[in-house]
C-alpha atoms as a PDB file:
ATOM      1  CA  UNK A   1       0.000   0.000   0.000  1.00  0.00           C
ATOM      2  CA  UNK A   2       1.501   3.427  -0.765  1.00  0.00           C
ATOM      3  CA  UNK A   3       1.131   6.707   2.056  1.00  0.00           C
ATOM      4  CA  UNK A   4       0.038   9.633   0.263  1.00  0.00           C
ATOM      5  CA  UNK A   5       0.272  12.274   3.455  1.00  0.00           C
ATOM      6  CA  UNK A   6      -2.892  14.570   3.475  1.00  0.00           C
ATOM      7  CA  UNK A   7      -2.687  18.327   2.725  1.00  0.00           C
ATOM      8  CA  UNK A   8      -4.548  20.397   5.697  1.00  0.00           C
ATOM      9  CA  UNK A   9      -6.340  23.276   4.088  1.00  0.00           C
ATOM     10  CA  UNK A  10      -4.796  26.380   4.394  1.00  0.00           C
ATOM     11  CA  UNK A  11      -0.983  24.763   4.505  1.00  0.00           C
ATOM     12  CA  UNK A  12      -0.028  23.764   1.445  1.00  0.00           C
ATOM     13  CA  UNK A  13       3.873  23.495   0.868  1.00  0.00           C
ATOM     14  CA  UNK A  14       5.651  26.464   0.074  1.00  0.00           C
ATOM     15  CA  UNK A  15       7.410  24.752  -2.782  1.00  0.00           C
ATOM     16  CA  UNK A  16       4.102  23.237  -4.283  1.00  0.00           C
ATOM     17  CA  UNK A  17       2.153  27.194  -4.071  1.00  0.00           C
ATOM     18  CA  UNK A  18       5.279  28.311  -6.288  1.00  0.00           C
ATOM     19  CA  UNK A  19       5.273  25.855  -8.892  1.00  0.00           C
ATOM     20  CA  UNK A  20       1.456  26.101  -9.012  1.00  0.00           C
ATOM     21  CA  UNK A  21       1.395  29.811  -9.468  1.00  0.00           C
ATOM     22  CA  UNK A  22       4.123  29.515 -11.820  1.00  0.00           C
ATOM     23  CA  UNK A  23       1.510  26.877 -13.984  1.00  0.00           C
ATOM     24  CA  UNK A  24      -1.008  29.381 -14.067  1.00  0.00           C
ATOM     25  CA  UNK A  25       1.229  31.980 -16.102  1.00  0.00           C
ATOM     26  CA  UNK A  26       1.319  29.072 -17.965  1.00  0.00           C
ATOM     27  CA  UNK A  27      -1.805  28.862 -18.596  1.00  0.00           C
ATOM     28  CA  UNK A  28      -2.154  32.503 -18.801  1.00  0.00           C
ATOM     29  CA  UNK A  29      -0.178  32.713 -21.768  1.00  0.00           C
ATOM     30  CA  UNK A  30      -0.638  29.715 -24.154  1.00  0.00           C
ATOM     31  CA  UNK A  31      -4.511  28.836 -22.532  1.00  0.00           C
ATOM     32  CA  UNK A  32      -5.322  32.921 -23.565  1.00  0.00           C
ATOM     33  CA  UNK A  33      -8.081  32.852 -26.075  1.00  0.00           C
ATOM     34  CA  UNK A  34      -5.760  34.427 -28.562  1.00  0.00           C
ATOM     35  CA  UNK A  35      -3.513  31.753 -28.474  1.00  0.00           C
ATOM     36  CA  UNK A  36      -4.387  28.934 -30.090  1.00  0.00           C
ATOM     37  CA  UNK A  37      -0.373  26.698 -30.130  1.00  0.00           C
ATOM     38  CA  UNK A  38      -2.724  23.716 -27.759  1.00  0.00           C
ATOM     39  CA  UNK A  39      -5.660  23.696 -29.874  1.00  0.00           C
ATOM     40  CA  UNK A  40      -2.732  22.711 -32.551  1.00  0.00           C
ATOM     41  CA  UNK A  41      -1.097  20.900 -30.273  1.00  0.00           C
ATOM     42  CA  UNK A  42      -3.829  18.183 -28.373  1.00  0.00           C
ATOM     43  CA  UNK A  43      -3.938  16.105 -31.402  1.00  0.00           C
ATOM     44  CA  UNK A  44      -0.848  15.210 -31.794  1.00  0.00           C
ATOM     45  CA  UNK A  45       3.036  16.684 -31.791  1.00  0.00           C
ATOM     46  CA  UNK A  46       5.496  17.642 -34.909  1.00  0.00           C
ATOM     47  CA  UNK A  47       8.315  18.930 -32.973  1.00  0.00           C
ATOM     48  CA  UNK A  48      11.353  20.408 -35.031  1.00  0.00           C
ATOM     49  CA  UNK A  49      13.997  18.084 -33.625  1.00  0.00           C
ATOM     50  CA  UNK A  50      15.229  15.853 -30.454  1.00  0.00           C
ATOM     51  CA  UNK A  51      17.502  16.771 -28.094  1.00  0.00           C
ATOM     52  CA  UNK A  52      19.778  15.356 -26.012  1.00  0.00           C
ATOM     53  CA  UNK A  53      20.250  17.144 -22.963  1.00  0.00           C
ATOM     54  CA  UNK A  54      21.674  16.786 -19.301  1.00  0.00           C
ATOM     55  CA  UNK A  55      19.065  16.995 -16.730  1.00  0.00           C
ATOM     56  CA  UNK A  56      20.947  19.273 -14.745  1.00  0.00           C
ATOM     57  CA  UNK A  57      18.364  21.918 -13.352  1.00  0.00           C
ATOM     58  CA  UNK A  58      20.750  24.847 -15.186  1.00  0.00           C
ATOM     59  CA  UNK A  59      20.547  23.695 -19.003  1.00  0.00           C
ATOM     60  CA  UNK A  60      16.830  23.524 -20.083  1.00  0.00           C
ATOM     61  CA  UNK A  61      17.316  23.477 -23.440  1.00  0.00           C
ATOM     62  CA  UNK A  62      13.637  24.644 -24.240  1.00  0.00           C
ATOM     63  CA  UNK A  63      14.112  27.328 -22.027  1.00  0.00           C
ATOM     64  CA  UNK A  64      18.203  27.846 -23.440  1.00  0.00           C
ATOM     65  CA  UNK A  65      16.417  27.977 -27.094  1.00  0.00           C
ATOM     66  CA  UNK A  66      13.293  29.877 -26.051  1.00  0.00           C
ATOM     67  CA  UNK A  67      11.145  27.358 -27.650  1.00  0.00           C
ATOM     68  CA  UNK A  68       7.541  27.229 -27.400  1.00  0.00           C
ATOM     69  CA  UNK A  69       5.309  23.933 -26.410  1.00  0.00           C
ATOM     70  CA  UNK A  70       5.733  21.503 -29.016  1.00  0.00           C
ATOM     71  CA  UNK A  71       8.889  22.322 -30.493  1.00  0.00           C
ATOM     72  CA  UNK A  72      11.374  20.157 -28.842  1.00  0.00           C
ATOM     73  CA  UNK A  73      11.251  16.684 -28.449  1.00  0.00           C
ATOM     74  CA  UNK A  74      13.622  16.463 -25.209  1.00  0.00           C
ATOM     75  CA  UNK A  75      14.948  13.843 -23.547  1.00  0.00           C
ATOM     76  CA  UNK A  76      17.314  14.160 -20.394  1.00  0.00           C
ATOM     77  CA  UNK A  77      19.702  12.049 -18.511  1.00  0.00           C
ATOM     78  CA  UNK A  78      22.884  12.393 -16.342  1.00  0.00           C
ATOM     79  CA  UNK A  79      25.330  13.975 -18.506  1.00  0.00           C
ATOM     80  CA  UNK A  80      23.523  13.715 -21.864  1.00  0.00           C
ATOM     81  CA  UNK A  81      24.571  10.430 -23.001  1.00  0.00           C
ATOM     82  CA  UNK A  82      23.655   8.210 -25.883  1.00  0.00           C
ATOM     83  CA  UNK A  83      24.845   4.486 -24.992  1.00  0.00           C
ATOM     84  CA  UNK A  84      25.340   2.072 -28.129  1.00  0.00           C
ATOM     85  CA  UNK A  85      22.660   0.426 -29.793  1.00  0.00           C
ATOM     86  CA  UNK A  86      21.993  -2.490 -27.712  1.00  0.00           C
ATOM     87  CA  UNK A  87      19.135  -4.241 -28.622  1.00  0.00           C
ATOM     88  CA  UNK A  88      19.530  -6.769 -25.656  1.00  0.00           C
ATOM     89  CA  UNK A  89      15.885  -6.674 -24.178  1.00  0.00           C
ATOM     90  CA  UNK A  90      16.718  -4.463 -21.358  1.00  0.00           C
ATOM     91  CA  UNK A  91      15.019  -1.459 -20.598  1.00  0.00           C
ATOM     92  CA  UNK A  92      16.463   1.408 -22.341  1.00  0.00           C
ATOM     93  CA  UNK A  93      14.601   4.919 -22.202  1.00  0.00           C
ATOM     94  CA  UNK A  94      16.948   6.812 -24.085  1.00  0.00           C
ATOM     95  CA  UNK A  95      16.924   4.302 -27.100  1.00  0.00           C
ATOM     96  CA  UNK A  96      13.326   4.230 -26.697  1.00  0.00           C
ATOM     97  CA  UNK A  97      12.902   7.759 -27.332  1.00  0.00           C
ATOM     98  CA  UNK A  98      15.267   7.987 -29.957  1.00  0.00           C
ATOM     99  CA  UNK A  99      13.323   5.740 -31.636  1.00  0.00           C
ATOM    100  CA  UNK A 100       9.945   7.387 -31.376  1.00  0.00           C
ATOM    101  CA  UNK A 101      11.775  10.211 -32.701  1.00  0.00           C
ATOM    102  CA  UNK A 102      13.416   8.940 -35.287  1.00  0.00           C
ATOM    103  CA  UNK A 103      10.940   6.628 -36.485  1.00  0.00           C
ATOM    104  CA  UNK A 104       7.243   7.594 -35.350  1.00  0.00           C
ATOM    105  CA  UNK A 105       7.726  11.399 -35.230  1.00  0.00           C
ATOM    106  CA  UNK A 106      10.222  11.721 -38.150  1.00  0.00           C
ATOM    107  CA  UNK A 107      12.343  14.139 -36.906  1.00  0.00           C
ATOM    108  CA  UNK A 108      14.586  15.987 -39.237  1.00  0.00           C
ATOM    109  CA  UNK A 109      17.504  17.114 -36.760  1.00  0.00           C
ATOM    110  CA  UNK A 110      19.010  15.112 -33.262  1.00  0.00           C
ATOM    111  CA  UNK A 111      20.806  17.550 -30.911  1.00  0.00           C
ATOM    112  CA  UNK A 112      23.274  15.946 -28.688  1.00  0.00           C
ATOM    113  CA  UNK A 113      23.481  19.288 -26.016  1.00  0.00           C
ATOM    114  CA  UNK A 114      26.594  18.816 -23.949  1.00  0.00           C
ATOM    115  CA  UNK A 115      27.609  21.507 -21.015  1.00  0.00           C
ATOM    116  CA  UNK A 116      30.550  23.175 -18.894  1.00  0.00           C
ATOM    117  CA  UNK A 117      30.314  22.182 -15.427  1.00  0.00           C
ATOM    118  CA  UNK A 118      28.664  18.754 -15.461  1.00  0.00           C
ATOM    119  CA  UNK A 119      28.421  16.624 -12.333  1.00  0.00           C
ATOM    120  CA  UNK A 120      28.371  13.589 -14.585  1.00  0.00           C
ATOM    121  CA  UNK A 121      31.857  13.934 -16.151  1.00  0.00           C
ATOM    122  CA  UNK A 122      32.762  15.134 -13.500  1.00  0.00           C
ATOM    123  CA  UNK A 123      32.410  11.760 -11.404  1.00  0.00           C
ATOM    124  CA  UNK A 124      33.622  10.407 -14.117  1.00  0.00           C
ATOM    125  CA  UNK A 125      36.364  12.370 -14.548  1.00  0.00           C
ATOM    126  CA  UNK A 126      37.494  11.824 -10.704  1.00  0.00           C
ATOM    127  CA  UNK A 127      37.540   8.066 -10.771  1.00  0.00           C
ATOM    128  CA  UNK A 128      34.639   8.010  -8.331  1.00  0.00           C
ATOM    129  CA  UNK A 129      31.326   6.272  -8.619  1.00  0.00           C
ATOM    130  CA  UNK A 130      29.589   9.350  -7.150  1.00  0.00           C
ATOM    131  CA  UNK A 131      28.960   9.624  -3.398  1.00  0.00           C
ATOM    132  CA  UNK A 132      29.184   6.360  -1.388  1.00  0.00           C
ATOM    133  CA  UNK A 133      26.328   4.488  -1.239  1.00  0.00           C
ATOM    134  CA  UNK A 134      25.005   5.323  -4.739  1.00  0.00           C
ATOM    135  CA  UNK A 135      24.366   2.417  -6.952  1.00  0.00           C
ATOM    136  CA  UNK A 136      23.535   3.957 -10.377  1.00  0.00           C
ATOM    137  CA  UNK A 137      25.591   6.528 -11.133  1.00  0.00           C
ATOM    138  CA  UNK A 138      28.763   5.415 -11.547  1.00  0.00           C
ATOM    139  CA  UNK A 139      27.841   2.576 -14.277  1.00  0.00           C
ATOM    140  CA  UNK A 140      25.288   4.914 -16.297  1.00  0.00           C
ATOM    141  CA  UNK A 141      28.035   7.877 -16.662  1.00  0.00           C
ATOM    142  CA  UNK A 142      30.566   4.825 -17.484  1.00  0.00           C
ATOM    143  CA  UNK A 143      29.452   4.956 -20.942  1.00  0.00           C
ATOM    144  CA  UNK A 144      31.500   7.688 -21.775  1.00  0.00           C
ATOM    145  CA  UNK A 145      34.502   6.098 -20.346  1.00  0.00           C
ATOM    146  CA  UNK A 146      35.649   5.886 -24.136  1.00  0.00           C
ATOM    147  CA  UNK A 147      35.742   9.818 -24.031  1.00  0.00           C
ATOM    148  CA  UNK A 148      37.421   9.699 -20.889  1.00  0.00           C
ATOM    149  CA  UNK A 149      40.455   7.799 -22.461  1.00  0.00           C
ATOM    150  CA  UNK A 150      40.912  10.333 -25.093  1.00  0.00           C
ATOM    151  CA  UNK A 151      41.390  13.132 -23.250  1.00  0.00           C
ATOM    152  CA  UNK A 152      43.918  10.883 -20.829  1.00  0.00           C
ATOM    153  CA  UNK A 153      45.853  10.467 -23.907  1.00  0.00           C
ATOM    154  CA  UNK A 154      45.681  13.618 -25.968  1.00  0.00           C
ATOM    155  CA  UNK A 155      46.557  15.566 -22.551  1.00  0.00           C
ATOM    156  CA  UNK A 156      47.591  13.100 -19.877  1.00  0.00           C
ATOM    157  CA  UNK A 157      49.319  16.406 -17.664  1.00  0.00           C
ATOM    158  CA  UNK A 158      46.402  18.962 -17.949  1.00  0.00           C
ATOM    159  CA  UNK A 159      44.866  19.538 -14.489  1.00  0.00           C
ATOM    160  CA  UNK A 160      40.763  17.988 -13.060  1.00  0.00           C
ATOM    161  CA  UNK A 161      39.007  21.002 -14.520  1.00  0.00           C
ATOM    162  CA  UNK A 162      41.015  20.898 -18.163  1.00  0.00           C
ATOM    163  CA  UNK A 163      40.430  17.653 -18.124  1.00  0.00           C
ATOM    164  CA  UNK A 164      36.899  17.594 -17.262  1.00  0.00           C
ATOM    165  CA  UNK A 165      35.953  20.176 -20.036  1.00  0.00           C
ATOM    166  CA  UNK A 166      37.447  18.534 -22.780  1.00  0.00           C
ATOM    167  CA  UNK A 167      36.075  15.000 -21.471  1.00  0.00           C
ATOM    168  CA  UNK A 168      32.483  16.967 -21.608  1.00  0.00           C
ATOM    169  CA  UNK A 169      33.042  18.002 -25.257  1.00  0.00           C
ATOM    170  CA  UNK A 170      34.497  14.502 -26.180  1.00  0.00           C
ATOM    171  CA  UNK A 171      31.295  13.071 -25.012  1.00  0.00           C
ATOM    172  CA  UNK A 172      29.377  14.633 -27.675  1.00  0.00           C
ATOM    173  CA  UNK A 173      31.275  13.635 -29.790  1.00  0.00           C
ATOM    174  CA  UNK A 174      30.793   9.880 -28.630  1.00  0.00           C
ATOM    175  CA  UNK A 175      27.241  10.286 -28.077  1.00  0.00           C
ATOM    176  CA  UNK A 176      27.276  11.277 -31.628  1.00  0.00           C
ATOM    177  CA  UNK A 177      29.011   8.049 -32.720  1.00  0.00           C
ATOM    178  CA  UNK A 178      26.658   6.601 -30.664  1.00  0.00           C
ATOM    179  CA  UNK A 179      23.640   7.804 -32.752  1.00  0.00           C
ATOM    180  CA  UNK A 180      25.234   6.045 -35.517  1.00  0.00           C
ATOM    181  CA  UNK A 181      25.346   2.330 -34.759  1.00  0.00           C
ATOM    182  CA  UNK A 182      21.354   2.130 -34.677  1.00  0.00           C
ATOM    183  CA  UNK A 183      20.773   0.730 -38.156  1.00  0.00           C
ATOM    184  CA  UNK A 184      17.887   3.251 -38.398  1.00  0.00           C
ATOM    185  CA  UNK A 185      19.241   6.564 -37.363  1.00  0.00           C
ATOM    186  CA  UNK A 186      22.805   5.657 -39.730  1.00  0.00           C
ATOM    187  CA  UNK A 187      20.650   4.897 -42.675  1.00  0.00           C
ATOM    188  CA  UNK A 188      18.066   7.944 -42.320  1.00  0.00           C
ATOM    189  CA  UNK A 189      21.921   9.427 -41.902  1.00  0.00           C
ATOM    190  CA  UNK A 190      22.954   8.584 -45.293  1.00  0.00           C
ATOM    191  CA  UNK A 191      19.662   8.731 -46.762  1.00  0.00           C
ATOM    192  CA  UNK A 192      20.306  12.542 -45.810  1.00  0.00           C
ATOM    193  CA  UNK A 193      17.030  12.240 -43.858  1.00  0.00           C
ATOM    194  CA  UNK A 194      18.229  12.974 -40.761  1.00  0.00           C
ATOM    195  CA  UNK A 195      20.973  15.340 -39.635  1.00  0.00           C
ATOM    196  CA  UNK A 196      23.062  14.908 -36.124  1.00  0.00           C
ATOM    197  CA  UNK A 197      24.504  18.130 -34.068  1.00  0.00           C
ATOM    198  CA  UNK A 198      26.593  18.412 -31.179  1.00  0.00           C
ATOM    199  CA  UNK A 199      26.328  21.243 -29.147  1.00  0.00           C
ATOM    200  CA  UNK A 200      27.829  22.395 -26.242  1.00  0.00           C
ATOM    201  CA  UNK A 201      26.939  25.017 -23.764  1.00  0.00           C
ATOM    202  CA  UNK A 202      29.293  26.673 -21.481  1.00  0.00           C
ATOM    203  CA  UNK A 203      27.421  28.345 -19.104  1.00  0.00           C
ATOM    204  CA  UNK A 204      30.387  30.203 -17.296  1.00  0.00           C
ATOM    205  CA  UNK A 205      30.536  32.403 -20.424  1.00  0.00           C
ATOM    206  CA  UNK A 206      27.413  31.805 -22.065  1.00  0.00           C
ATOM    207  CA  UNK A 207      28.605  30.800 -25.206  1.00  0.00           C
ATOM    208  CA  UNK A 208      26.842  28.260 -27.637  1.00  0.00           C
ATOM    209  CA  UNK A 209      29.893  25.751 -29.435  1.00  0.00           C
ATOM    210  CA  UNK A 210      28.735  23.599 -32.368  1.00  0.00           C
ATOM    211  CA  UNK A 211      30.555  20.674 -33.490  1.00  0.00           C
ATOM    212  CA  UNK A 212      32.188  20.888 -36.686  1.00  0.00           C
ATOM    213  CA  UNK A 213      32.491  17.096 -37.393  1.00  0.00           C
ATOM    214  CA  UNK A 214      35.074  18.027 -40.630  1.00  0.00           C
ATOM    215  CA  UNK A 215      37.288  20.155 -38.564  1.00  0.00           C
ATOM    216  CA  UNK A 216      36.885  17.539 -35.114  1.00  0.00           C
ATOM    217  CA  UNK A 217      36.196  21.389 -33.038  1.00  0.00           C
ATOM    218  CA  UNK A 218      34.012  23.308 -31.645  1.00  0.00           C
ATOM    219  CA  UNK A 219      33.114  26.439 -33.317  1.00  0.00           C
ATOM    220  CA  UNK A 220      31.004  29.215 -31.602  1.00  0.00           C
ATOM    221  CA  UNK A 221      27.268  28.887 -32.666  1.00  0.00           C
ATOM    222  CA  UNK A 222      26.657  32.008 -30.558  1.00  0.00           C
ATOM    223  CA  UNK A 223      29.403  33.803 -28.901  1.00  0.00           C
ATOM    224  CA  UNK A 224      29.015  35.867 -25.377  1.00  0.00           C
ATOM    225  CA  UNK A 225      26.028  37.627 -24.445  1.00  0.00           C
ATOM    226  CA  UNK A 226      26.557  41.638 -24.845  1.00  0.00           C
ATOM    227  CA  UNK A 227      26.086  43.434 -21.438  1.00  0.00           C
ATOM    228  CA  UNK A 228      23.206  45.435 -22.964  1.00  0.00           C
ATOM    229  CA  UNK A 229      21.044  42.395 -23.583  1.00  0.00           C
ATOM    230  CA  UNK A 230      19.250  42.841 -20.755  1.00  0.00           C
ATOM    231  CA  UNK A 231      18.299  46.268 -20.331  1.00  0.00           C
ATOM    232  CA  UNK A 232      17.338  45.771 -24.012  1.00  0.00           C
ATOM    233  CA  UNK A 233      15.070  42.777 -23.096  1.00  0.00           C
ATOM    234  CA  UNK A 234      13.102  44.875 -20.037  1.00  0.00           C
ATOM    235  CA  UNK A 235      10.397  41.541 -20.062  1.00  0.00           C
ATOM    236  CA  UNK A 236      13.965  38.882 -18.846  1.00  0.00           C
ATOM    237  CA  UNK A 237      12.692  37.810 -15.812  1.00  0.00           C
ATOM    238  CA  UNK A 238      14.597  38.009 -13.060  1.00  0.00           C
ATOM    239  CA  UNK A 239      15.173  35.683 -10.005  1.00  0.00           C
ATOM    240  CA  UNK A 240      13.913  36.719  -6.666  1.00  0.00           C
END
């Protein structure tokens, strides 16, 4: 039998009155009569592409794109990896959603959206298996232990933080080999059907980096935010 503890009128929890009030400027804006994206929307979804993204609380990437309902398909995991194709029977969420994606909702683009500062890599990165007592951690971030080896030997003397950023990077670029040994997403691939990115957010400077798989670097998608932005954007909302 599962508890489910009552709520006493008159004291609901701080944290649930928040997120409440914040769902009614939800529905403020896309329920208005004038808007009509979930009348579109409650039949069915077309979004414009999947990403792969970190659940880290810091890099939404609706909210990093400024997206609207609909127009990401998202799917989030510790440290935004893509294991191999593994068709093994087990339960994998990530491949399931890839292939929803790539094969029911016929996506167009697949966004692997790496970032600076990841707690993943970074237990990765520091030999541990996360704090003691965790039991899933350390073997899900394992998959990019292939990424880890490349940056021990393309810079085995760079310090934890050096290393750490370039194994974050490197794991896009393994998550995007990844993408490629499921039969379906290589031959949409080469069929020019489908078209894989690796991005990279660094969100100590605020810079976008996109992969340029010719080159094997990261270019700047979208450099540093001017100062001005801001006071030119009086409707940013600020946190109180």
């Amino acid at each position: 039998m599962h508890s489910i503890r009552a709520r006493r009128a008159g004291h609901q929890h701080p944290l649930i009155l928040r997120l409440a009030s914040g769902f009614r400027r939800f529905q403020r804006r896309w329920y208005h009569p004038e808007e009509p994206l979930f009348q579109s929307l409650k039949n069915g979804q077309n979004p414009l592409a999947l990403v792969i993204a970190c659940c880290d609380s810091r890099v939404d990437p609706v909210l990093l794109t400024d997206c609207r309902p609909g127009d990401l398909f998202v799917v989030r995991n510790v440290a935004n990896l893509v294991p191999p194709y593994a068709p093994d029977g087990g339960r994998h969420g990530v491949s399931a959603a890839l292939e929803y994606a790539v094969k029911h909702l016929g996506v167009q683009d697949v966004i692997i959206m790496g970032h600076a500062c990841c707690g993943g890599i970074h237990a990765l990165v520091s030999g541990g298996d996360g704090e003691e007592g965790d039991e899933f951690i350390g073997p899900w971030v394992d998959v990019a232990r292939r990424a880890l080896n490349k940056v021990n030997e393309t810079m085995p003397d760079a310090n934890a933080a050096d290393k750490a950023r370039a194994c974050e990077m490197w794991n896009v670029r393994l998550s995007l080999d990844n993408l490629l040994t499921f039969p379906w997403v290589n031959e949409a691939v080469c069929e020019g059907r489908l078209t894989l990115h690796g991005w990279y957010f660094d969100l100590q400077s605020g810079e976008l980096l996109e992969y340029d798989a010719e080159d094997r670097v990261f270019h700047p998608l979208v450099g540093r935010p001017h100062l001005g932005d801001r006071a030119a954007h009086p409707g940013t909302p600020r946190r109180s």
